[in-house]
Structure formats: structure tokens, C-alpha cells
C-alpha atoms as a PDB file:
ATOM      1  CA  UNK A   1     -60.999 -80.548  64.433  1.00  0.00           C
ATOM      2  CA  UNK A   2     -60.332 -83.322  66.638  1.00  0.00           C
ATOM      3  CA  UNK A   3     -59.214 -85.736  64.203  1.00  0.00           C
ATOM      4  CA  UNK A   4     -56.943 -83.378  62.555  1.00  0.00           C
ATOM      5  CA  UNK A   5     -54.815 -82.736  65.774  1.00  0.00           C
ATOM      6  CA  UNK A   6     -54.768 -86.796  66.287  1.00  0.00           C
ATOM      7  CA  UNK A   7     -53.787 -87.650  62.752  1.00  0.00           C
ATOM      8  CA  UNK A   8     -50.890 -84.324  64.028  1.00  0.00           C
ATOM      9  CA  UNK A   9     -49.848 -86.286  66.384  1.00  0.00           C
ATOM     10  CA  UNK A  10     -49.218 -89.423  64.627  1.00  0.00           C
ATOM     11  CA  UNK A  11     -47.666 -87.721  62.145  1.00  0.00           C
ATOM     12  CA  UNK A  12     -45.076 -86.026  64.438  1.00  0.00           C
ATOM     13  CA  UNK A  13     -44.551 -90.325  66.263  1.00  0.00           C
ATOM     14  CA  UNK A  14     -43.811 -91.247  63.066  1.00  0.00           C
ATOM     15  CA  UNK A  15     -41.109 -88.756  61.592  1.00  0.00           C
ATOM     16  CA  UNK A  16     -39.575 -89.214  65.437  1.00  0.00           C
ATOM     17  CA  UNK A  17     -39.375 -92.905  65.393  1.00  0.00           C
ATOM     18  CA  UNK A  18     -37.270 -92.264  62.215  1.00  0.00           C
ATOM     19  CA  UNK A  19     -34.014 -91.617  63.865  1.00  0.00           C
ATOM     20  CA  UNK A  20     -34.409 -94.537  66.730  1.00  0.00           C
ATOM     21  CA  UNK A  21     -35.224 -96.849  63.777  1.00  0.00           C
ATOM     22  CA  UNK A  22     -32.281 -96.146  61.496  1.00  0.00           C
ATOM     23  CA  UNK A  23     -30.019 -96.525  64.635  1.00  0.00           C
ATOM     24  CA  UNK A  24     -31.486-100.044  65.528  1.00  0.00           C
ATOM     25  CA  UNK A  25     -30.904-100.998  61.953  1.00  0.00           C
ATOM     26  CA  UNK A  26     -27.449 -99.342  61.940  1.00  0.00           C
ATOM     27  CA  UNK A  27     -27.268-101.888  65.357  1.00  0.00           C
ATOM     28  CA  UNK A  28     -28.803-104.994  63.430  1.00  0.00           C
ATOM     29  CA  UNK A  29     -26.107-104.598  60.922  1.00  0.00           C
ATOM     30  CA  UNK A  30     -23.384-105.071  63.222  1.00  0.00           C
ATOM     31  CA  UNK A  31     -24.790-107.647  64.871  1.00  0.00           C
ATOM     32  CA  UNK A  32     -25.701-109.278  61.330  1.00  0.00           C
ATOM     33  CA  UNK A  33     -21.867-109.366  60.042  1.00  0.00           C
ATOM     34  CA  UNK A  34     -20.383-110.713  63.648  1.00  0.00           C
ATOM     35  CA  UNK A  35     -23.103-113.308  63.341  1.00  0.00           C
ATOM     36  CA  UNK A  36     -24.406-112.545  66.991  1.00  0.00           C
ATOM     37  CA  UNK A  37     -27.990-113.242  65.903  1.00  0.00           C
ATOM     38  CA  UNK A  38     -29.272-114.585  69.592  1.00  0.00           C
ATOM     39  CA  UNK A  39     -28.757-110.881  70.241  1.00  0.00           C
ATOM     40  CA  UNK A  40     -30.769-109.721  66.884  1.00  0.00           C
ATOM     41  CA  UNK A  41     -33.382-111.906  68.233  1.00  0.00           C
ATOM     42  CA  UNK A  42     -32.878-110.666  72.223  1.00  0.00           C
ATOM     43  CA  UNK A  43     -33.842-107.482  71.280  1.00  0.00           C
ATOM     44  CA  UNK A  44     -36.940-108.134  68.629  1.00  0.00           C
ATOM     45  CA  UNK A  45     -40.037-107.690  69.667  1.00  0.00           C
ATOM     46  CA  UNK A  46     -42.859-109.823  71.392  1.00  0.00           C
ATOM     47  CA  UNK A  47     -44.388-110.397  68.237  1.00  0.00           C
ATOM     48  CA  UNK A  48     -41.539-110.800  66.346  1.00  0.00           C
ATOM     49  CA  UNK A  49     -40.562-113.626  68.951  1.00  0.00           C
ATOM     50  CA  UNK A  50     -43.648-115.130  68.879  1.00  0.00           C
ATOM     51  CA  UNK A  51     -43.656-115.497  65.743  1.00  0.00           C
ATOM     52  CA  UNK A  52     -40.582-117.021  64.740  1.00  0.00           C
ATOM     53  CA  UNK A  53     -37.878-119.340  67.308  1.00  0.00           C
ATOM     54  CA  UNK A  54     -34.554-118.363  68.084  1.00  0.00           C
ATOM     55  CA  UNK A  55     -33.203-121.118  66.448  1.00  0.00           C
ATOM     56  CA  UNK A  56     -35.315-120.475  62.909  1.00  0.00           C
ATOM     57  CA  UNK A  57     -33.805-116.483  63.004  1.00  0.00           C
ATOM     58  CA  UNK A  58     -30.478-118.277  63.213  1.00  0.00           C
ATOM     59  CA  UNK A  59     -30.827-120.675  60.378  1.00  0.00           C
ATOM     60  CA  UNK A  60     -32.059-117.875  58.232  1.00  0.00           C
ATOM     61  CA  UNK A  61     -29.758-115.231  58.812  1.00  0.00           C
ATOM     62  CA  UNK A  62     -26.771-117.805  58.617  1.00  0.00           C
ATOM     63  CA  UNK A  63     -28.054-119.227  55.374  1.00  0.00           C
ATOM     64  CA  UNK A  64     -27.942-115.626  53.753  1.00  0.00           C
ATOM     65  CA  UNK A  65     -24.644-115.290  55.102  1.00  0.00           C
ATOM     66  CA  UNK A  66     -23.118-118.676  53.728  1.00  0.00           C
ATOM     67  CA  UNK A  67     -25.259-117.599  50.291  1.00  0.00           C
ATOM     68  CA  UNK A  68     -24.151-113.832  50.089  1.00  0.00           C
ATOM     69  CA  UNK A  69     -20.666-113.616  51.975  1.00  0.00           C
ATOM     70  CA  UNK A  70     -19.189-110.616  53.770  1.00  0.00           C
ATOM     71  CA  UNK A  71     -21.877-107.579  53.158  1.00  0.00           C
ATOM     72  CA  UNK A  72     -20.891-103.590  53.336  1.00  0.00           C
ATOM     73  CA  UNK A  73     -22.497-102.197  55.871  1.00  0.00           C
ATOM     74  CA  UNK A  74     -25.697 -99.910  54.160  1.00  0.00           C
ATOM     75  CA  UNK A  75     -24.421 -95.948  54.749  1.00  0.00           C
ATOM     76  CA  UNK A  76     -26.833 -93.997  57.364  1.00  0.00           C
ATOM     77  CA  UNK A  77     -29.838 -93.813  55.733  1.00  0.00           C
ATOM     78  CA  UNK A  78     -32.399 -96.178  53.959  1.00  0.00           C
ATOM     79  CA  UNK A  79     -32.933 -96.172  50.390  1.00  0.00           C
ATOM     80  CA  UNK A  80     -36.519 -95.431  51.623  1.00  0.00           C
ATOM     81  CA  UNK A  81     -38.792 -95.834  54.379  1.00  0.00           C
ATOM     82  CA  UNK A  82     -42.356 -95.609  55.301  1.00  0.00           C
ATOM     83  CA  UNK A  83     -43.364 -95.012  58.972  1.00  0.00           C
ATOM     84  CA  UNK A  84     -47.205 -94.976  60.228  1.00  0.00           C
ATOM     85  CA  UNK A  85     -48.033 -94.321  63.833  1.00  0.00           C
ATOM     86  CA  UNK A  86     -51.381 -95.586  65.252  1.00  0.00           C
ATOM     87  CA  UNK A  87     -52.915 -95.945  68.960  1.00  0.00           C
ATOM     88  CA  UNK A  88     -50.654 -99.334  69.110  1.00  0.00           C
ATOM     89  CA  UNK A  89     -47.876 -97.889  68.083  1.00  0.00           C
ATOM     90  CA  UNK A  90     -45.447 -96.580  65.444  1.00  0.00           C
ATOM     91  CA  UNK A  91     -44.591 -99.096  62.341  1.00  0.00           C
ATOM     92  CA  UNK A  92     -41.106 -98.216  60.807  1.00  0.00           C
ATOM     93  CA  UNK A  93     -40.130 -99.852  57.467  1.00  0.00           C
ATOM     94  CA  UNK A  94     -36.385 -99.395  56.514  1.00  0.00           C
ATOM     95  CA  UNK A  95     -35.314-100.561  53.183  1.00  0.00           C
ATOM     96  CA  UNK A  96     -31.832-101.243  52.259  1.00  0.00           C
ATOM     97  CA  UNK A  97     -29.466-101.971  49.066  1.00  0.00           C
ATOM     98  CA  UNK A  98     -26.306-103.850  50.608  1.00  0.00           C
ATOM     99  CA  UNK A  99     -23.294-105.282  48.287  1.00  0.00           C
ATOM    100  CA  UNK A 100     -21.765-108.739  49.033  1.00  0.00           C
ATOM    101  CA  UNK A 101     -18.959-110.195  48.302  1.00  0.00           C
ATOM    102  CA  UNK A 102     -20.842-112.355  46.409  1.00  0.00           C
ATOM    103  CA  UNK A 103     -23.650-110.119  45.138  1.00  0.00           C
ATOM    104  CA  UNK A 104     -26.150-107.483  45.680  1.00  0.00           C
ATOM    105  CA  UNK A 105     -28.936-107.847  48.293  1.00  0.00           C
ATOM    106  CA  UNK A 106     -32.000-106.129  48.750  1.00  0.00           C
ATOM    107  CA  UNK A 107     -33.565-105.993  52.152  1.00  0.00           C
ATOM    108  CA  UNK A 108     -36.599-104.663  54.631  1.00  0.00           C
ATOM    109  CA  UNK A 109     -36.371-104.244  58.195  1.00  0.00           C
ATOM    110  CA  UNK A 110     -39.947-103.609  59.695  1.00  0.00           C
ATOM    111  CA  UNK A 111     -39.551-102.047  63.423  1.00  0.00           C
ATOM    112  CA  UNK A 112     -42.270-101.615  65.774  1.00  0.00           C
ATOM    113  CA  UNK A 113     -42.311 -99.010  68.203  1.00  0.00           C
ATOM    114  CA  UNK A 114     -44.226 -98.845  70.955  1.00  0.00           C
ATOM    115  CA  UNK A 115     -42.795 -96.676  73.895  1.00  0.00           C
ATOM    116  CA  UNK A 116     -40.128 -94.939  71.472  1.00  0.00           C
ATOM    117  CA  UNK A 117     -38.004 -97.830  71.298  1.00  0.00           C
ATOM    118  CA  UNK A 118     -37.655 -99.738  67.942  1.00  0.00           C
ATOM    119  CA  UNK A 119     -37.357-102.909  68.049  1.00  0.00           C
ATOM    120  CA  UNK A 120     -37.672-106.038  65.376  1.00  0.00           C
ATOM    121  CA  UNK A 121     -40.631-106.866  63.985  1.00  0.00           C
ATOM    122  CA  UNK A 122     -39.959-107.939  60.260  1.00  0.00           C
ATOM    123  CA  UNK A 123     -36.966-108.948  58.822  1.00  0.00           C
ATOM    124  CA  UNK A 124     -37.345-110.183  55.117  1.00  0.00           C
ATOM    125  CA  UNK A 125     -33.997-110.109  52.362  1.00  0.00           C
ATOM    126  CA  UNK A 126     -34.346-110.804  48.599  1.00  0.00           C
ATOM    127  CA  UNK A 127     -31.344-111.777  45.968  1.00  0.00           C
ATOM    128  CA  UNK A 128     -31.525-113.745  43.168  1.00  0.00           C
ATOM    129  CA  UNK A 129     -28.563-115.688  45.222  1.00  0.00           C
ATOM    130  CA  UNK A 130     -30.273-116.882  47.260  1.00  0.00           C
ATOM    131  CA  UNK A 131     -33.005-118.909  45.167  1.00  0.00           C
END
């Protein structure tokens, strides 16, 4: 009986960390089409930092920008999501259909969640623009 209570309760982070997640994407947007990506990578996570430079986020958000133009914003919600909550944390994948000016791109934004605060974690975009 024990286990089914704690899986309960990871089930209840995860459908909570929905909201927090879509507004930190909602958030990454904006920050994505004024090109303020030292903020995008402010607010990632440890790991996330870690993981990749400052100056490597910039290059690769800026080259999808040159490659794909102006973007419309996504509306509220993801096209889907998956969201899995474990003693670590809460892991929140958002995924995303946007329309450029110069074509249609398909990305994931990966949030990790710790103390019921999204942040970064994963940012990956796909087009066949930018091959």
C-alpha cells in the first residue's frame, strides 16, 4: 500500500508542474523572439548550465533565428507533453508546432523541476530548414 500512495504522490507533482511549465515556456518564447537569450540561459537550470556555455545557447538559438525568421508565438498549450515526477524531481516535456516566416518548426522544451519551479533543462528544435 505504500508504494501506491508514493507513485499518488508523484502523480499529483507531475500534473501540478504542468501549469508552472507551460508558463516558463510561454516566458522562453518571449525571450526567444526579443533575442534576450543570456536571460533564457540565466534562468536554466544547473544542469542545463553545466552542460552547455552561455555563449553555445547563443549561437544556437541565433542560428535558428537567422534560419527560420520571425516565429508566432505557440498558443497556451503544447501540442503534447509528458511529465514524470521522481524523488529528484519533476521532468516536464513541452512540445511545440511554431510557424516562421520562413517555415514550420517543430520543437521540445524539457523543464526540470525541483522545488516547483521549472526551469530549462533541454532545449532541442527540428526543421528541415535548418539542415
Amino acid at each position: 500500500m505504500l508504494v501506491l500512495g508514493t507513485c499518488s504522490v508523484f502523480v499529483i507533482k507531475s500534473f501540478r508542474a504542468l501549469g508552472p511549465a507551460q508558463e516558463q515556456a510561454a516566458a522562453f518564447h518571449q525571450r526567444f523572439e526579443a533575442g534576450q537569450y543570456a536571460a533564457i540561459y540565466a534562468g536554466a537550470s544547473p544542469e542545463f548550465q553545466r552542460d552547455t556555455t552561455r555563449e553555445a545557447l547563443q549561437r544556437y538559438l541565433q542560428g535558428i533565428r537567422d534560419r527560420m525568421g520571425k516565429c508566432t508565438p505557440p498558443p497556451g498549450k503544447p501540442d503534447s507533453y509528458f511529465a514524470n515526477s521522481s524523488s529528484s524531481g519533476t521532468t516536464i516535456r513541452l512540445s511545440y508546432s511554431l510557424q516562421c516566416s520562413n517555415g514550420h518548426l517543430d520543437e521540445v522544451i524539457t523543464f526540470l523541476s525541483e522545488d516547483g519551479m521549472p526551469k530549462l533543462f533541454q532545449y532541442q528544435a527540428s526543421s528541415r530548414f535548418l539542415k
